[in-house]
N, C-alpha and C. Protein backbone atom coordinates (compact mmCIF):
# COMPACT_ATOMS: atom_id res chain seq x y z
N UNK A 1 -6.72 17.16 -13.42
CA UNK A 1 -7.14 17.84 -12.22
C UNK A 1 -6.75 17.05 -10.97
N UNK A 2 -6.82 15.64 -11.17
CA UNK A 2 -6.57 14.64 -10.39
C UNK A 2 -5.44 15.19 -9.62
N UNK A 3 -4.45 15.22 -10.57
CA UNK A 3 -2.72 15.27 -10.29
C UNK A 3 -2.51 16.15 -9.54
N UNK A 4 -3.22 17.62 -10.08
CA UNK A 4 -3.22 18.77 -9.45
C UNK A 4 -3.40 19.13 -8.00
N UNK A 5 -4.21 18.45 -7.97
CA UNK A 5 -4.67 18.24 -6.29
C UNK A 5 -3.61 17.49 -5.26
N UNK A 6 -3.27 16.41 -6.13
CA UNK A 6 -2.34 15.46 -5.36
C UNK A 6 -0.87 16.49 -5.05
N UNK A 7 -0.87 17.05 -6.52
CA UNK A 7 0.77 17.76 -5.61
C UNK A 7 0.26 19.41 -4.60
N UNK A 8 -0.56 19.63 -4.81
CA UNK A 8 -0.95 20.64 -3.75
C UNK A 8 -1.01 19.93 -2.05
N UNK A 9 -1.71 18.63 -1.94
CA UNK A 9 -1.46 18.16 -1.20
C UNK A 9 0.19 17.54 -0.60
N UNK A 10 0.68 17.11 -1.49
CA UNK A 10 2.22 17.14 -1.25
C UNK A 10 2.55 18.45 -0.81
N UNK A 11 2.61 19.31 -1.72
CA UNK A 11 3.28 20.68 -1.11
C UNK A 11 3.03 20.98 0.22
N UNK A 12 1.62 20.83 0.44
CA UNK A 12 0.71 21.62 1.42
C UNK A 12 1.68 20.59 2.92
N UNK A 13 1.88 19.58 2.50
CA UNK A 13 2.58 18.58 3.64
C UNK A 13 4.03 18.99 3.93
N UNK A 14 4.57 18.91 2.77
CA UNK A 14 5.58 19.41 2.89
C UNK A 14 5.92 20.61 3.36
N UNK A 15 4.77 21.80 3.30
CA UNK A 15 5.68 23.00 3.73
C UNK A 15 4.76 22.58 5.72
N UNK A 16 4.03 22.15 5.85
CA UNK A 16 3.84 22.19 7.15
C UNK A 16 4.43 21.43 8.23
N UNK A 17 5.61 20.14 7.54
CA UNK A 17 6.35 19.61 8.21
C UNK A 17 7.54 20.33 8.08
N UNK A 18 7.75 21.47 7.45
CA UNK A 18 9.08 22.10 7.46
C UNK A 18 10.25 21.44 6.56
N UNK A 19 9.86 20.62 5.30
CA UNK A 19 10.49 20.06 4.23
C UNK A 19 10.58 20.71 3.10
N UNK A 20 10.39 21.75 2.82
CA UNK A 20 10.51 22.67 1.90
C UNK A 20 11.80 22.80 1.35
N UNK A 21 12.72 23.18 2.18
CA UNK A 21 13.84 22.99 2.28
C UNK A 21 14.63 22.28 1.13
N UNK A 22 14.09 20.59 1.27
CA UNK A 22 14.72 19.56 0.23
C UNK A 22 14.38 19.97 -1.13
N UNK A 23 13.60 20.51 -1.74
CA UNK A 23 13.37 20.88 -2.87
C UNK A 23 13.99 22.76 -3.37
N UNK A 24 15.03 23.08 -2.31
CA UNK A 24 15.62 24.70 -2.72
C UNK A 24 16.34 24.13 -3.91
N UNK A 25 16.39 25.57 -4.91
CA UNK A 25 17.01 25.14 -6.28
C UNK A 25 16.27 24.51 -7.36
N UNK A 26 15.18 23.92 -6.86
CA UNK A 26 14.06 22.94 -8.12
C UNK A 26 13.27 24.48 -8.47
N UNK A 27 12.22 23.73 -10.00
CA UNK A 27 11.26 24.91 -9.78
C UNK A 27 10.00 24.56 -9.32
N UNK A 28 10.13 23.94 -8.49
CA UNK A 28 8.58 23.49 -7.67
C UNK A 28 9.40 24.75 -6.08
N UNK A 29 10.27 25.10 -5.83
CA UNK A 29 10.72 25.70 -4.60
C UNK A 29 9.97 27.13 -4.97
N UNK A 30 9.76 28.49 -6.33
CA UNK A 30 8.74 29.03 -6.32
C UNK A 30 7.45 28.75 -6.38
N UNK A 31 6.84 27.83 -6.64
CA UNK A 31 5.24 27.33 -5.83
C UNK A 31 5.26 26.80 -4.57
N UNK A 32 6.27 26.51 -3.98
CA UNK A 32 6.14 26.29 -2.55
C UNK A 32 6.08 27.81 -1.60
N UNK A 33 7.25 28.40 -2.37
CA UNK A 33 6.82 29.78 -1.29
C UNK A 33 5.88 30.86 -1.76
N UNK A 34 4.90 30.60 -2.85
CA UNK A 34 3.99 31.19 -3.02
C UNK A 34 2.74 30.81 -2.37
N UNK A 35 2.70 29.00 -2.10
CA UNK A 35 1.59 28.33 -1.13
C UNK A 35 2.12 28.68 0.28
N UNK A 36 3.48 29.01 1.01
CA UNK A 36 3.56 29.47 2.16
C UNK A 36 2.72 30.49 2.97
N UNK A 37 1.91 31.46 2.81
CA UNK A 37 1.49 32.18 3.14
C UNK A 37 -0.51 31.15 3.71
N UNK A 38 -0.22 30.47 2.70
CA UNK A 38 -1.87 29.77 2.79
C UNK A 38 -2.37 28.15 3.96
N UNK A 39 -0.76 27.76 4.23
CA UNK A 39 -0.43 26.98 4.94
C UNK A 39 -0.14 26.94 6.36
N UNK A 40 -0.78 26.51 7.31
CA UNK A 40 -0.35 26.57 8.88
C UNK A 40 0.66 26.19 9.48
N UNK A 41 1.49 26.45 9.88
CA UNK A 41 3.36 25.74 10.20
C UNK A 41 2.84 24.76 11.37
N UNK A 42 3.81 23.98 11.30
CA UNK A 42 3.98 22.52 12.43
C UNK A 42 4.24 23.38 13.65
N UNK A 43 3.52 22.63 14.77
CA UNK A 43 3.48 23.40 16.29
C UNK A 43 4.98 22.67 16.57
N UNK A 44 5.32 23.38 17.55
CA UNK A 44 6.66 23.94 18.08
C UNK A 44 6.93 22.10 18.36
N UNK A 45 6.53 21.46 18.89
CA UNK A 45 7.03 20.37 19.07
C UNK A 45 7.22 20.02 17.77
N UNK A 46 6.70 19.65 16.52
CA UNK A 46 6.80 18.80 15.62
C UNK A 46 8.46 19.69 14.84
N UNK A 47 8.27 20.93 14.80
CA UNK A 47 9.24 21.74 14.97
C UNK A 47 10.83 21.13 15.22
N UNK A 48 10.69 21.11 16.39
CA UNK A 48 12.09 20.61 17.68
C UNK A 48 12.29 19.00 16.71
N UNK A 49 11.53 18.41 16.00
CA UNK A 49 11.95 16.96 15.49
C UNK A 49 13.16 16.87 14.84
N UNK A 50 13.82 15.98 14.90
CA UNK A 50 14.67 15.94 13.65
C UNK A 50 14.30 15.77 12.10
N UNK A 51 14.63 15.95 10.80
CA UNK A 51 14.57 15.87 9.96
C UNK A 51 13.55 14.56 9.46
N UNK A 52 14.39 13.41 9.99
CA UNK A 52 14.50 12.32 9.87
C UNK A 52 12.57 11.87 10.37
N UNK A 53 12.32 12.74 11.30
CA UNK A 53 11.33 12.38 12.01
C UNK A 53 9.99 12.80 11.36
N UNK A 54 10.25 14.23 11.10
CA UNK A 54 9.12 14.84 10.49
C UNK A 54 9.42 14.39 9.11
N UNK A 55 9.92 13.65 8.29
CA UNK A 55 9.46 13.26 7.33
C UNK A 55 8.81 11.95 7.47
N UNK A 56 9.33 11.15 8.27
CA UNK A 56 8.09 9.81 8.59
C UNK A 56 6.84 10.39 9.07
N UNK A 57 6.83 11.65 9.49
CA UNK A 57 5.22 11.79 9.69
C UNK A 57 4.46 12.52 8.90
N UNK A 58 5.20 12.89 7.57
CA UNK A 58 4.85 13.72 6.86
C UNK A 58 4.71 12.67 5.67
N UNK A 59 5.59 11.30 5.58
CA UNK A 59 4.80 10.52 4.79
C UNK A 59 3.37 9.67 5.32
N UNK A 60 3.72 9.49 6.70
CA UNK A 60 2.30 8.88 7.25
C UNK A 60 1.09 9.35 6.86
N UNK A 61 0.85 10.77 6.96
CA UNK A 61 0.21 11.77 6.56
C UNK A 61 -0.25 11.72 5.09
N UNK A 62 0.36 11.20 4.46
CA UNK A 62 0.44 11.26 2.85
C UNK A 62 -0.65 9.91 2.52
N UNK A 63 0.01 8.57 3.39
CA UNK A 63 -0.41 7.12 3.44
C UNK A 63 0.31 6.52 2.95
N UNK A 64 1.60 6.92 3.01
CA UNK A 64 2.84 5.87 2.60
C UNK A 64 2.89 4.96 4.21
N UNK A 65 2.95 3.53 3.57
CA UNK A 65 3.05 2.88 4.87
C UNK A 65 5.10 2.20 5.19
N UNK A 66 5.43 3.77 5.86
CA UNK A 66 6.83 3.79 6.22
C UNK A 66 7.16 3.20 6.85
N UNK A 67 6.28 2.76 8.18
CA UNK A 67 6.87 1.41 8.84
C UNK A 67 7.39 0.40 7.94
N UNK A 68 6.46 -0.20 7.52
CA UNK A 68 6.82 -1.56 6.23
C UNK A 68 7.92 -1.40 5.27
N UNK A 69 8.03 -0.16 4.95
CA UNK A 69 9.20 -0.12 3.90
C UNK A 69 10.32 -0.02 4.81
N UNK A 70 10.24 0.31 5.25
CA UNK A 70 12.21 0.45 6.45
C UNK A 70 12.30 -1.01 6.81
N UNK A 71 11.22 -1.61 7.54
CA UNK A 71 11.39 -3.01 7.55
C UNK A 71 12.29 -4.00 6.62
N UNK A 72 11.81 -3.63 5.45
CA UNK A 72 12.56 -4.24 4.12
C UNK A 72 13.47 -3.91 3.93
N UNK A 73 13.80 -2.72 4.01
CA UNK A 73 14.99 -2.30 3.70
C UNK A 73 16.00 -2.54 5.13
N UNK A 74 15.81 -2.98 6.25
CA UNK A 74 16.44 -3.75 7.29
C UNK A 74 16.45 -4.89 7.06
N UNK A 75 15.82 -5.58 6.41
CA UNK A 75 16.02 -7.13 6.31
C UNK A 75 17.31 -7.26 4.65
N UNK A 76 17.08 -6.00 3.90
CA UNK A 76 18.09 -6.45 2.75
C UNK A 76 19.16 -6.06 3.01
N UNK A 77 19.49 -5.36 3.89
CA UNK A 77 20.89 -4.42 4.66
C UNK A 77 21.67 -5.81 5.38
N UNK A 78 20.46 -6.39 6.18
CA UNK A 78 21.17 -7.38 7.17
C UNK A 78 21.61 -8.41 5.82
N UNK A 79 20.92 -8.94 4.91
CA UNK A 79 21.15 -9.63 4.14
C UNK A 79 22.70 -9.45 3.21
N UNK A 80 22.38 -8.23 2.93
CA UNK A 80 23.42 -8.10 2.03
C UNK A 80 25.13 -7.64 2.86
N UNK A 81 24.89 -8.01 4.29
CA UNK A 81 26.56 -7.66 5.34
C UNK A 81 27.40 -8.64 4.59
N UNK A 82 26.65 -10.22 4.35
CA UNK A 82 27.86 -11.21 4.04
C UNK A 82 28.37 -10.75 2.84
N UNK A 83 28.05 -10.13 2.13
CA UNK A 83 28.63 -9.86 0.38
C UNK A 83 29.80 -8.65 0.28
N UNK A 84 29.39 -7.96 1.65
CA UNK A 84 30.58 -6.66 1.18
C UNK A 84 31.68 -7.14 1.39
N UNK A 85 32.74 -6.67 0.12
CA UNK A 85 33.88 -6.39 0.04
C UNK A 85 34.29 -7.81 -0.80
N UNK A 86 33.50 -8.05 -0.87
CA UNK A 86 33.52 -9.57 -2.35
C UNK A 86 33.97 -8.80 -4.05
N UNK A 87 34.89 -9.82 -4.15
CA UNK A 87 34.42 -9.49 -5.67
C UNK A 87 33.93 -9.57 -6.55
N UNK A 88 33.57 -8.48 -7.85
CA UNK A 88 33.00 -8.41 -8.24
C UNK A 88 32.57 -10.51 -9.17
N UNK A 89 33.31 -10.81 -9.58
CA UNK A 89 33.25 -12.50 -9.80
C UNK A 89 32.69 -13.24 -9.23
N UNK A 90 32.86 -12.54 -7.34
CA UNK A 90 32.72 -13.79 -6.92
C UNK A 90 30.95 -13.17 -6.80
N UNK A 91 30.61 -12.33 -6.86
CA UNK A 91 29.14 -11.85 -6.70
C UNK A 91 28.22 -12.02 -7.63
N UNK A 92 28.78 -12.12 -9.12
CA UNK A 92 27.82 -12.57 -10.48
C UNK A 92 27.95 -14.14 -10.19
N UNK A 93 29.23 -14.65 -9.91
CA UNK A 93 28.79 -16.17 -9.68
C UNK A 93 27.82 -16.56 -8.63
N UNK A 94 27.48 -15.68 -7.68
CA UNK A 94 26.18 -16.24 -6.51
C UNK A 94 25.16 -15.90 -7.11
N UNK A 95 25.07 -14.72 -7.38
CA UNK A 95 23.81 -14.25 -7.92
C UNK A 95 23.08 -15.31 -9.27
N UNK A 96 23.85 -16.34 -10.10
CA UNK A 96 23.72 -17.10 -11.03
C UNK A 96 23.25 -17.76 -10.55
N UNK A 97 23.60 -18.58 -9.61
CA UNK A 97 23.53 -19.95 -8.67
C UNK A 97 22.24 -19.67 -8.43
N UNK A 98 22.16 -18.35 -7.70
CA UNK A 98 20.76 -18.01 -6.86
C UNK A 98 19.78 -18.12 -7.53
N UNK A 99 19.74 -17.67 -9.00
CA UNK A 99 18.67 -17.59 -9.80
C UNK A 99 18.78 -18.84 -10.64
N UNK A 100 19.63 -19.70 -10.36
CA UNK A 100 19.19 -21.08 -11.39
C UNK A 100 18.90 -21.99 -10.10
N UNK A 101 19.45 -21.94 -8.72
CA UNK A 101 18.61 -22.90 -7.53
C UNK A 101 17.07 -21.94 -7.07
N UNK A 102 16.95 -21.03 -7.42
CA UNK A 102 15.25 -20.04 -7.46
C UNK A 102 14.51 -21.21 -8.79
N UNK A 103 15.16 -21.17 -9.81
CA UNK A 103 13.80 -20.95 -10.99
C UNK A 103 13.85 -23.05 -10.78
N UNK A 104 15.01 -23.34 -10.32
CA UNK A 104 14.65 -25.05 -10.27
C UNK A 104 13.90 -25.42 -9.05
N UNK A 105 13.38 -24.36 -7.64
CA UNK A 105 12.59 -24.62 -7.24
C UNK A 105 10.87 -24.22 -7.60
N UNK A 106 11.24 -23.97 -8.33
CA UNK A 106 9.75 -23.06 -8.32
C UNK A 106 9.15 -24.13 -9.80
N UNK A 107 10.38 -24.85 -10.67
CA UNK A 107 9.42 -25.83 -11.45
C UNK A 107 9.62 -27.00 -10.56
């Protein structure tokens, strides 16, 4: 029953941020437009957002904490600029190094 609730609440988010959309073609897209009728649409501003936007507020909404995760995923992006276009050799040989100068600091 737990579960049940939880994806009604997903849905219920999803169709009021106007994300419905990402799931056309699944079969969760007929229970979404059967909960359409029971759901209040996003006011005209949230509307005008980009994609990009109303889904950070549609996970906020949820309690995914999206700030923090983009964070990370900006710090492994910046991290990982020096490696592109390496080869593949020369990238299992760092990654070795990395994890035998990791596990000799940590004893």
């Amino acid at each position: 029953m737990k579960s049940a609730l939880r994806a009604w609440r997903i849905g219920r988010v999803l169709l009021r941020y106007r994300l419905d959309d990402l799931l056309d073609g699944t079969p969760v897209e007929r229970w979404l437009k059967l909960a359409r009728p029971f759901v209040p649409r996003a006011s005209r501003e949230i509307a005008a957002m980009s994609r990009g936007a109303r889904l950070r507020l549609a996970l906020q909404e949820l309690g995914h904490p999206v700030a923090v995760i983009l964070q990370y995923y900006g710090l492994y992006f910046v991290g990982a600029i020096p490696f592109v276009g390496r080869r593949r050799r020369t990238l299992l040989l760092g990654a070795a190094l990395t994890l035998g100068a990791g596990s000799a600091t940590v004893l």
